[in-house]
Protein backbone atom coordinates (compact mmCIF):
# COMPACT_ATOMS: atom_id res chain seq x y z
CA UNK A 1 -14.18 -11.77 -16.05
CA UNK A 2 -17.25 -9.14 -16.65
CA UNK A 3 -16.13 -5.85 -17.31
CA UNK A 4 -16.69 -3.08 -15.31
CA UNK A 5 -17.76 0.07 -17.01
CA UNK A 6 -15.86 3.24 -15.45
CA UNK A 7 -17.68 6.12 -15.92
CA UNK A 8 -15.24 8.73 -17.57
CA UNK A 9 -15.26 11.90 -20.20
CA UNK A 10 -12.57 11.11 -21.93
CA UNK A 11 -9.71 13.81 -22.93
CA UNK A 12 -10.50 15.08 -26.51
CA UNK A 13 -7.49 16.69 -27.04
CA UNK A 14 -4.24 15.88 -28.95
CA UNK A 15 -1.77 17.64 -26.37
CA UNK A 16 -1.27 16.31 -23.04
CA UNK A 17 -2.94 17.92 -19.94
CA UNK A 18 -1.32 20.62 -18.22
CA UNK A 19 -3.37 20.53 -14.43
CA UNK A 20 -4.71 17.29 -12.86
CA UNK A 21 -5.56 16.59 -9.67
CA UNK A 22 -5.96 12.98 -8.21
CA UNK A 23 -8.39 12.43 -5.50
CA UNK A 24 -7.88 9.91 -2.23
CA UNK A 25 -9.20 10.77 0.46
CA UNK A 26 -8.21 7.17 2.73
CA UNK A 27 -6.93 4.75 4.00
CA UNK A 28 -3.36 4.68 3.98
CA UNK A 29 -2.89 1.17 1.92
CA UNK A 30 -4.93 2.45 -0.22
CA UNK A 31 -3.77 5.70 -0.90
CA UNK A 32 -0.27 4.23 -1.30
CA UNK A 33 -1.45 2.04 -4.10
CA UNK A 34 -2.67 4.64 -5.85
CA UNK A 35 1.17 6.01 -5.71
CA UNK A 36 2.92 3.74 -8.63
CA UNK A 37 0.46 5.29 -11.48
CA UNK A 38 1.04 8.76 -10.12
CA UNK A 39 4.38 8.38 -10.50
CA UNK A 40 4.46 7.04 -13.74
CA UNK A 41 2.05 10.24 -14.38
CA UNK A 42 4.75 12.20 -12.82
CA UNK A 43 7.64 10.49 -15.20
CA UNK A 44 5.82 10.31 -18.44
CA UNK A 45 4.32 13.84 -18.98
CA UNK A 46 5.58 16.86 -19.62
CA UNK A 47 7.64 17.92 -16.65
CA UNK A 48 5.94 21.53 -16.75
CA UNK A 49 2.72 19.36 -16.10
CA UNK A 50 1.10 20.45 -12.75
CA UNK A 51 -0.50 17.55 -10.72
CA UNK A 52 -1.61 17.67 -7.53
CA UNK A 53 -3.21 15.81 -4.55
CA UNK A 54 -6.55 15.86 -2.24
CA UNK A 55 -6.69 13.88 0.54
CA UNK A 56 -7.49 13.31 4.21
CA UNK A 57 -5.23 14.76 6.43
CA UNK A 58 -4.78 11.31 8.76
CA UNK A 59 -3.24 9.75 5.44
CA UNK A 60 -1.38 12.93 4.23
CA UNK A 61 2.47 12.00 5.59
CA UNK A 62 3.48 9.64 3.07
CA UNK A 63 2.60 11.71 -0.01
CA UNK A 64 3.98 14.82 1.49
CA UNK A 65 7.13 12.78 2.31
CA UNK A 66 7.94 12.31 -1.66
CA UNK A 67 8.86 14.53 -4.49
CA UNK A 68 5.71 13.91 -6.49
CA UNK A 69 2.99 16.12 -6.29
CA UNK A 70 3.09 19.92 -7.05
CA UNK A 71 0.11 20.46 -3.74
CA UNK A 72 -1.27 18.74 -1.36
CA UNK A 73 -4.62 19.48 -0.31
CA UNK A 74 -5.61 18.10 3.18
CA UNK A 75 -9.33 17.32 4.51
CA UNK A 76 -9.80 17.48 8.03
CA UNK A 77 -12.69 16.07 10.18
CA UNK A 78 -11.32 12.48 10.71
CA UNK A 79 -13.97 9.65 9.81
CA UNK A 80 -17.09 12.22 10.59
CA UNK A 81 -18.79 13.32 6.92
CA UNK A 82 -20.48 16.40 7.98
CA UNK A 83 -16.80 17.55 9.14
CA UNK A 84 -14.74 16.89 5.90
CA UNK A 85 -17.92 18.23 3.83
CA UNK A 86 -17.19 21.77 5.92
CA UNK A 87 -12.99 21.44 5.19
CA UNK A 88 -14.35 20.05 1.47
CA UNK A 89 -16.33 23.79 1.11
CA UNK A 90 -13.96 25.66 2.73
CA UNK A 91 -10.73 23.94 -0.02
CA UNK A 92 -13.35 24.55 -2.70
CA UNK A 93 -12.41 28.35 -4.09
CA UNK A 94 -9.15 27.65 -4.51
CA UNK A 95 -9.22 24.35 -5.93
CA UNK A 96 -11.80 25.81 -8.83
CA UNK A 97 -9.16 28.50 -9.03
CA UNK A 98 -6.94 26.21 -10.31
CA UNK A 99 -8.21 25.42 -13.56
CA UNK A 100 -7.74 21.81 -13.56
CA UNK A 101 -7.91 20.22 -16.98
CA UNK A 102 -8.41 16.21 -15.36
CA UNK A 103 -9.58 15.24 -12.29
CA UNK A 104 -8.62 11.66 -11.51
CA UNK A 105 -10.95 10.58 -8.55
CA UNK A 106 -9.64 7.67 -7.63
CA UNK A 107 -12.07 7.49 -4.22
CA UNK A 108 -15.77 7.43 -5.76
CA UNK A 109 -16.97 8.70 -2.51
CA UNK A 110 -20.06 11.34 -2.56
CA UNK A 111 -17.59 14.00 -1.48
CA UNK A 112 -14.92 13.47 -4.36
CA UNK A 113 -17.98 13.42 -6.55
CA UNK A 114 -19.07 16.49 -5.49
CA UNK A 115 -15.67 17.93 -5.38
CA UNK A 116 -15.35 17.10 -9.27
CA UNK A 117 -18.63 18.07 -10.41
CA UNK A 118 -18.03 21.86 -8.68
CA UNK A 119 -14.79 21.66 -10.39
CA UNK A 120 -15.95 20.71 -13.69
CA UNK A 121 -13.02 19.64 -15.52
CA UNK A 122 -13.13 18.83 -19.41
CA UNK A 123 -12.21 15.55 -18.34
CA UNK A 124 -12.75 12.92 -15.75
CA UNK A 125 -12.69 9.42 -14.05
CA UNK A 126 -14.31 8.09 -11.08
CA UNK A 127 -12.84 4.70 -9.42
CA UNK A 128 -14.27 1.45 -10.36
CA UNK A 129 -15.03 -0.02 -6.80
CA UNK A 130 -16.55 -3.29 -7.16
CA UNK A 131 -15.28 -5.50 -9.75
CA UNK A 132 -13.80 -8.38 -8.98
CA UNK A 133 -9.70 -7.63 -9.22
CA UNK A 134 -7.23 -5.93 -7.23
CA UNK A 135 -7.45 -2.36 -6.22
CA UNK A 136 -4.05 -1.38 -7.92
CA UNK A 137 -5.41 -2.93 -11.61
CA UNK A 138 -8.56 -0.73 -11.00
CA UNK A 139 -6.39 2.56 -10.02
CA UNK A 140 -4.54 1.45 -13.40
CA UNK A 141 -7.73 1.19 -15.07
CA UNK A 142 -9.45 4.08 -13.69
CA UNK A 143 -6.17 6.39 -14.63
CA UNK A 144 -6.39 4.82 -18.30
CA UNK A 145 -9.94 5.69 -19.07
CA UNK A 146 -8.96 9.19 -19.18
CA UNK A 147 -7.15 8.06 -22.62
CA UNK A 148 -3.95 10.63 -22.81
CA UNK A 149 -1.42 7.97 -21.10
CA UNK A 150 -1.27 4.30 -20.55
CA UNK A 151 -0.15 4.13 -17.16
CA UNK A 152 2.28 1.47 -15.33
CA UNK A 153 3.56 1.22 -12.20
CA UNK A 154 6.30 2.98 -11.54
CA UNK A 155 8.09 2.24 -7.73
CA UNK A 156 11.39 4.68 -8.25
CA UNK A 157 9.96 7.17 -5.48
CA UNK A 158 11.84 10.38 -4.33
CA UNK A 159 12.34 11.01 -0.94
CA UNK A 160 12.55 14.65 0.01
CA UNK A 161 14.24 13.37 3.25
CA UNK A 162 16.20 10.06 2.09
CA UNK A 163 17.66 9.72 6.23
CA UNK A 164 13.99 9.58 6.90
CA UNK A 165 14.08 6.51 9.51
CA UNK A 166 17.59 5.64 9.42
CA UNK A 167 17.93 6.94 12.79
CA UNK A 168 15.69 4.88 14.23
CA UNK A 169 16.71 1.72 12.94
CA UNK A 170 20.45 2.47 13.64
CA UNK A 171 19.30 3.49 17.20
CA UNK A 172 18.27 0.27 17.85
CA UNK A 173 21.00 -1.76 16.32
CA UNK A 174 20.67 -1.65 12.72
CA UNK A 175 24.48 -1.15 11.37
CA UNK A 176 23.40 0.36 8.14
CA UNK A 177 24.55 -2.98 5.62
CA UNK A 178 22.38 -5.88 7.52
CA UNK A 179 19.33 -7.13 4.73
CA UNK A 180 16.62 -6.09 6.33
CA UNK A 181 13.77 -8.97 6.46
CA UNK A 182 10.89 -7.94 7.49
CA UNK A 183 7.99 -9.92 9.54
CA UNK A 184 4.55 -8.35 9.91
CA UNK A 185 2.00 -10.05 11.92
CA UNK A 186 -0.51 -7.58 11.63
CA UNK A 187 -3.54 -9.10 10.11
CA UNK A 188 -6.51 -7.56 11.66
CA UNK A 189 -8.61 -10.76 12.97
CA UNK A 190 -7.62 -14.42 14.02
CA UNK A 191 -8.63 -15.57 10.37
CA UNK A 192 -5.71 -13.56 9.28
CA UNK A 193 -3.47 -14.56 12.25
CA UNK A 194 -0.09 -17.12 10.98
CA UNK A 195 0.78 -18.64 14.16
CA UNK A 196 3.81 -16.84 15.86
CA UNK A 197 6.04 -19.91 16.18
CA UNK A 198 5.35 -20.03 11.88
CA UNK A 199 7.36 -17.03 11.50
CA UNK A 200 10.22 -17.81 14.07
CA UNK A 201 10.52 -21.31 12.37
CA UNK A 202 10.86 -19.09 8.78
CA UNK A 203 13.43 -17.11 10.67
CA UNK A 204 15.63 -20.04 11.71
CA UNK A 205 15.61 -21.74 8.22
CA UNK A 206 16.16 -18.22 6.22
CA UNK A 207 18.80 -17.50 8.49
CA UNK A 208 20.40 -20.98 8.06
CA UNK A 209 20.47 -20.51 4.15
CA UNK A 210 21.76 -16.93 4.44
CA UNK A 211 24.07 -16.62 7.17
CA UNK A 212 25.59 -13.39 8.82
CA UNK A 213 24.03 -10.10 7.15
CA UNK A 214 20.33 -10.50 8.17
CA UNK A 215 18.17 -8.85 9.96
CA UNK A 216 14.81 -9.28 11.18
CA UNK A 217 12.56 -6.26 11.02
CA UNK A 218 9.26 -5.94 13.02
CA UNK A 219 7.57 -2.73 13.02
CA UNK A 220 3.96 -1.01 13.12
CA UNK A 221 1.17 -0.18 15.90
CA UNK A 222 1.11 -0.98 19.10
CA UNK A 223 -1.78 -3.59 18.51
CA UNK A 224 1.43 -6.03 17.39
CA UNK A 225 3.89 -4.72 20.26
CA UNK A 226 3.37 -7.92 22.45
CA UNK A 227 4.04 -10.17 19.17
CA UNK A 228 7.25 -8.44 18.63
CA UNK A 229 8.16 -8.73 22.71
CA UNK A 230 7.95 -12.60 21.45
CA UNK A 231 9.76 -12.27 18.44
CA UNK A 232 12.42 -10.56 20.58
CA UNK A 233 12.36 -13.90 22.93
CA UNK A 234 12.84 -16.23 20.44
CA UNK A 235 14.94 -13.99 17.49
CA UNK A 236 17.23 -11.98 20.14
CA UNK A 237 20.02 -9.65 18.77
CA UNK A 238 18.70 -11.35 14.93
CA UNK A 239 15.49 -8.85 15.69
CA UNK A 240 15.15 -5.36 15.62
CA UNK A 241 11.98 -3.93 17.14
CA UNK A 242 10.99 -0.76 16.31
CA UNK A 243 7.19 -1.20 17.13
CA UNK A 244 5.79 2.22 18.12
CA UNK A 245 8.73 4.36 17.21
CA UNK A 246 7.70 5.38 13.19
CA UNK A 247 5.05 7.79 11.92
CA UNK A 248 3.34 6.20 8.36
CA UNK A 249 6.14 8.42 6.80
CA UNK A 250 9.14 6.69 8.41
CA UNK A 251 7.83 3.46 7.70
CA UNK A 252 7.54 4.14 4.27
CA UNK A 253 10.86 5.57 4.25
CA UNK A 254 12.08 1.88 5.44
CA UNK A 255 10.57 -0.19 3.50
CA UNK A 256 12.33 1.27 0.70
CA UNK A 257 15.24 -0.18 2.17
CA UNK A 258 14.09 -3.47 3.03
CA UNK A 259 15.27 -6.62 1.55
CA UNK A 260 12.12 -9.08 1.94
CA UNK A 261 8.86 -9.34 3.79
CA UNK A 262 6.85 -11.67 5.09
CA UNK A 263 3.22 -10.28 5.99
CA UNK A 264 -0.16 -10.61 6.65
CA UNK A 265 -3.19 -8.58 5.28
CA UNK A 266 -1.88 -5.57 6.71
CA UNK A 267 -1.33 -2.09 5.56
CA UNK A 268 2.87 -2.32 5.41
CA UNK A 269 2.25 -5.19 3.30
CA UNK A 270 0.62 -3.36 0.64
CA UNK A 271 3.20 -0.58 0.92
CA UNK A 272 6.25 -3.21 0.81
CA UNK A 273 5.42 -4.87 -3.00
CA UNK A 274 3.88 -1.11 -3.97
CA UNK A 275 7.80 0.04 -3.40
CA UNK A 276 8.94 -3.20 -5.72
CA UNK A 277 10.36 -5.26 -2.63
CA UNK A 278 9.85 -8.89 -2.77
CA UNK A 279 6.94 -9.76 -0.35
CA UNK A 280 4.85 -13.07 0.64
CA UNK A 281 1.60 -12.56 1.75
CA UNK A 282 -0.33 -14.87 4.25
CA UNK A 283 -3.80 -13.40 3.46
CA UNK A 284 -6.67 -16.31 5.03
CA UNK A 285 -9.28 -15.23 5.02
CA UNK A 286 -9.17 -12.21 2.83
CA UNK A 287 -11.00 -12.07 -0.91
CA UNK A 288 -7.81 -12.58 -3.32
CA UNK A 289 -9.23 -10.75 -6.03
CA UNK A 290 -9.12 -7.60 -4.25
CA UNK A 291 -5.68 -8.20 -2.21
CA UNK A 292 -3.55 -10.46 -4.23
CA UNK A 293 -1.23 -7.98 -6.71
CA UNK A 294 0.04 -11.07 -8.78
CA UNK A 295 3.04 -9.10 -9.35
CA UNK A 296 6.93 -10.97 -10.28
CA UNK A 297 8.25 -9.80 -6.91
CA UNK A 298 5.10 -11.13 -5.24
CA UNK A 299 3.90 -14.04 -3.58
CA UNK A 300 -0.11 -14.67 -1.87
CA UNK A 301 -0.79 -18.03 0.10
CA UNK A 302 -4.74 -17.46 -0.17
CA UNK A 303 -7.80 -19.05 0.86
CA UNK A 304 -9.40 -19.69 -2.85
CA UNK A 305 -8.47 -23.59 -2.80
CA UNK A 306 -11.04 -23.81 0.28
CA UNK A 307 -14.40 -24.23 -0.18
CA UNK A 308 -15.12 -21.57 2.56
CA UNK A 309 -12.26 -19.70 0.96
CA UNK A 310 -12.43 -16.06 0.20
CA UNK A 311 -15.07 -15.59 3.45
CA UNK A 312 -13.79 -12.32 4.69
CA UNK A 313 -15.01 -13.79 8.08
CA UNK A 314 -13.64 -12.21 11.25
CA UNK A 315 -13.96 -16.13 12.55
CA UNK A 316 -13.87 -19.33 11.14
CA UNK A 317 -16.94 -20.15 10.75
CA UNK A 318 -15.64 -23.68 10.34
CA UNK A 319 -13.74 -24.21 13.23
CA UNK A 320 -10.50 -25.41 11.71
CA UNK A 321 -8.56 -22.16 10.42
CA UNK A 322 -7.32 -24.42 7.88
CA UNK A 323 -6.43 -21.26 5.64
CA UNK A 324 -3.56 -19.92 7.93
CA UNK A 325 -2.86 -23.56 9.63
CA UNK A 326 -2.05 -25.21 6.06
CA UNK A 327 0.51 -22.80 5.17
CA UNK A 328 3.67 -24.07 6.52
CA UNK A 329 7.31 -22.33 7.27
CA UNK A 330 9.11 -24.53 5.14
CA UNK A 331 6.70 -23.57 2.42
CA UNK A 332 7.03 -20.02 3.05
CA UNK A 333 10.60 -20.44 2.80
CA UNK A 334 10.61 -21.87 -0.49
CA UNK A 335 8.77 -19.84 -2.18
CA UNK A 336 10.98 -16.73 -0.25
CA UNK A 337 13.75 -18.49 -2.24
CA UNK A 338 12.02 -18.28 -5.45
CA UNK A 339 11.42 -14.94 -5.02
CA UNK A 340 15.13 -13.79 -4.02
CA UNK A 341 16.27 -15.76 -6.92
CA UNK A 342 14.02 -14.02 -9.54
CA UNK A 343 14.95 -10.27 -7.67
């Protein structure tokens, strides 16, 4: 694989840093990958080391929801450029106040540039976006080329609120022991769609091999409500439904309670492995070098063995959506076993 050259200025000096701050701006899946190196950051340095956060203010809940960084900085304007550059200026004064030593700019966006370059830090690192591996090996990478830590993953998060969700899931029939198995059909278009029956089959034959002390766990955006009406049909009192009912910080919160999950290409996929919970992935029609984590506790039934694999097609341009219908429940199931076994 061709190396991709991140452009950096190294840190010169033999003592650690003592201010960094780390730049995301979106989305959420993303910004929640970035989250395991932070927290190794967080772990391995000094603890008088200051760290802290700039973001956009749609994805801010889940970071503000842990013990990790020292601020938050928020960018409003939602998805319009002309509005974040005017919260961007007005964040500015203070953030050049702070005397950073490292700016970590994970994003590589013209705004993050321009928020490091005013900042002028003695050292810095902008994201490698286009080389072919997955986003959390570049984050790694991109954190590394600042050369005054080797940075791991690290998924032992601190709640500041560790109820955060509980209610909710004991509200609608969670008795607080139940494994919680998750199913996520949220995969944005039909090439990233497992067929519904798929994941009530899985059901039945994980439930079979496990017994009492399961529970099936749908939860997300309304845009999967009517799949989980469905589940409900088929699952009954087996499935809780909680579609609608969490903010991105409650769902986080969850997942860190979970047992298993069973996903498509979908944002609480990402933030299920990224919190060290066993997960399959059904990802179609998605590029595996960006998506697939190849972590132990993970699994990815991709598209690569396809000669149309990889397409990132909102279609099939094919006809036969062999990429979602050749992955099977039973094989699903098996390799949910070999996953269980290794956790």
């Amino acid at each position: 694989m061709e190396e991709e050259i991140i452009r950096a200025v190294k840190w010169k000096k033999d003592k650690h840093p003592k201010k960094i701050l780390v730049i995301r701006f979106q989305a959420t899946g993303d910004m929640v990958a970035t989250l395991p190196y932070i927290q190794y950051l967080r772990n391995s340095l000094p603890k008088d080391t200051l760290i802290d956060f700039l973001v956009r203010e749609e994805a801010e809940s889940i970071p503000k929801s842990l013990h990790l960084f020292d601020q938050i900085y928020s960018i409003k304007g939602g998805r319009r450029v002309k509005k974040q550059l005017f919260w961007l200026i007005l964040l500015l004064p203070e953030l050049i106040s702070n005397g950073y030593d490292v700016v970590l700019d994970l994003q590589n966006h013209p705004l993050s540039r321009l928020a490091r370059k005013v900042i002028n830090p003695e050292c810095w690192t902008e994201f490698d976006k286009f080389s072919p591996r997955h986003g959390c090996e570049r984050y790694r990478r991109t954190i590394n080329e600042a050369r005054f830590i080797d940075s791991k993953p690290d998924y032992n998060y601190v709640l500041k609120n560790k109820e955060l969700g509980l209610d909710i899931l004991k509200s609608h029939g969670w008795n607080g022991t139940d494994k919680l198995v998750v199913l996520n059909p949220a995969g944005y278009f039909i090439t990233r769609n497992w067929d519904l029956d798929n994941y009530v089959e899985f059901c039945k034959l994980f439930h079979k091999k496990y017994q009492d002390g399961i529970k099936f766990l749908v939860m997300g955006l309304p845009k999967i409500k009517e799949k989980a009406v469905y589940f409900k049909q088929k699952l009954g009192d087996s499935l809780i439904d909680i579609t609608c009912k969490t903010t991105a910080a409650e769902a986080f919160s969850i997942i860190q309670r979970i047992h298993f999950m069973v996903s498509e290409d979908s944002g609480l996929f990402h933030m299920s492995y990224l919190s060290g919970k066993p997960s399959i992935g059904i990802l179609g029609s998605t590029r595996e070098d960006w998506v697939n984590p190849r972590l132990p506790h993970t699994f990815c039934f991709t598209s690569s063995h396809l000669p149309c694999g990889n397409c990132m097609e909102a279609t099939c341009k094919v006809n036969t959506l062999e990429c979602m219908k050749g992955v099977t429940p039973e094989m699903v199931f098996q390799q949910a076993i070999i996953l269980l076994n290794e956790k």
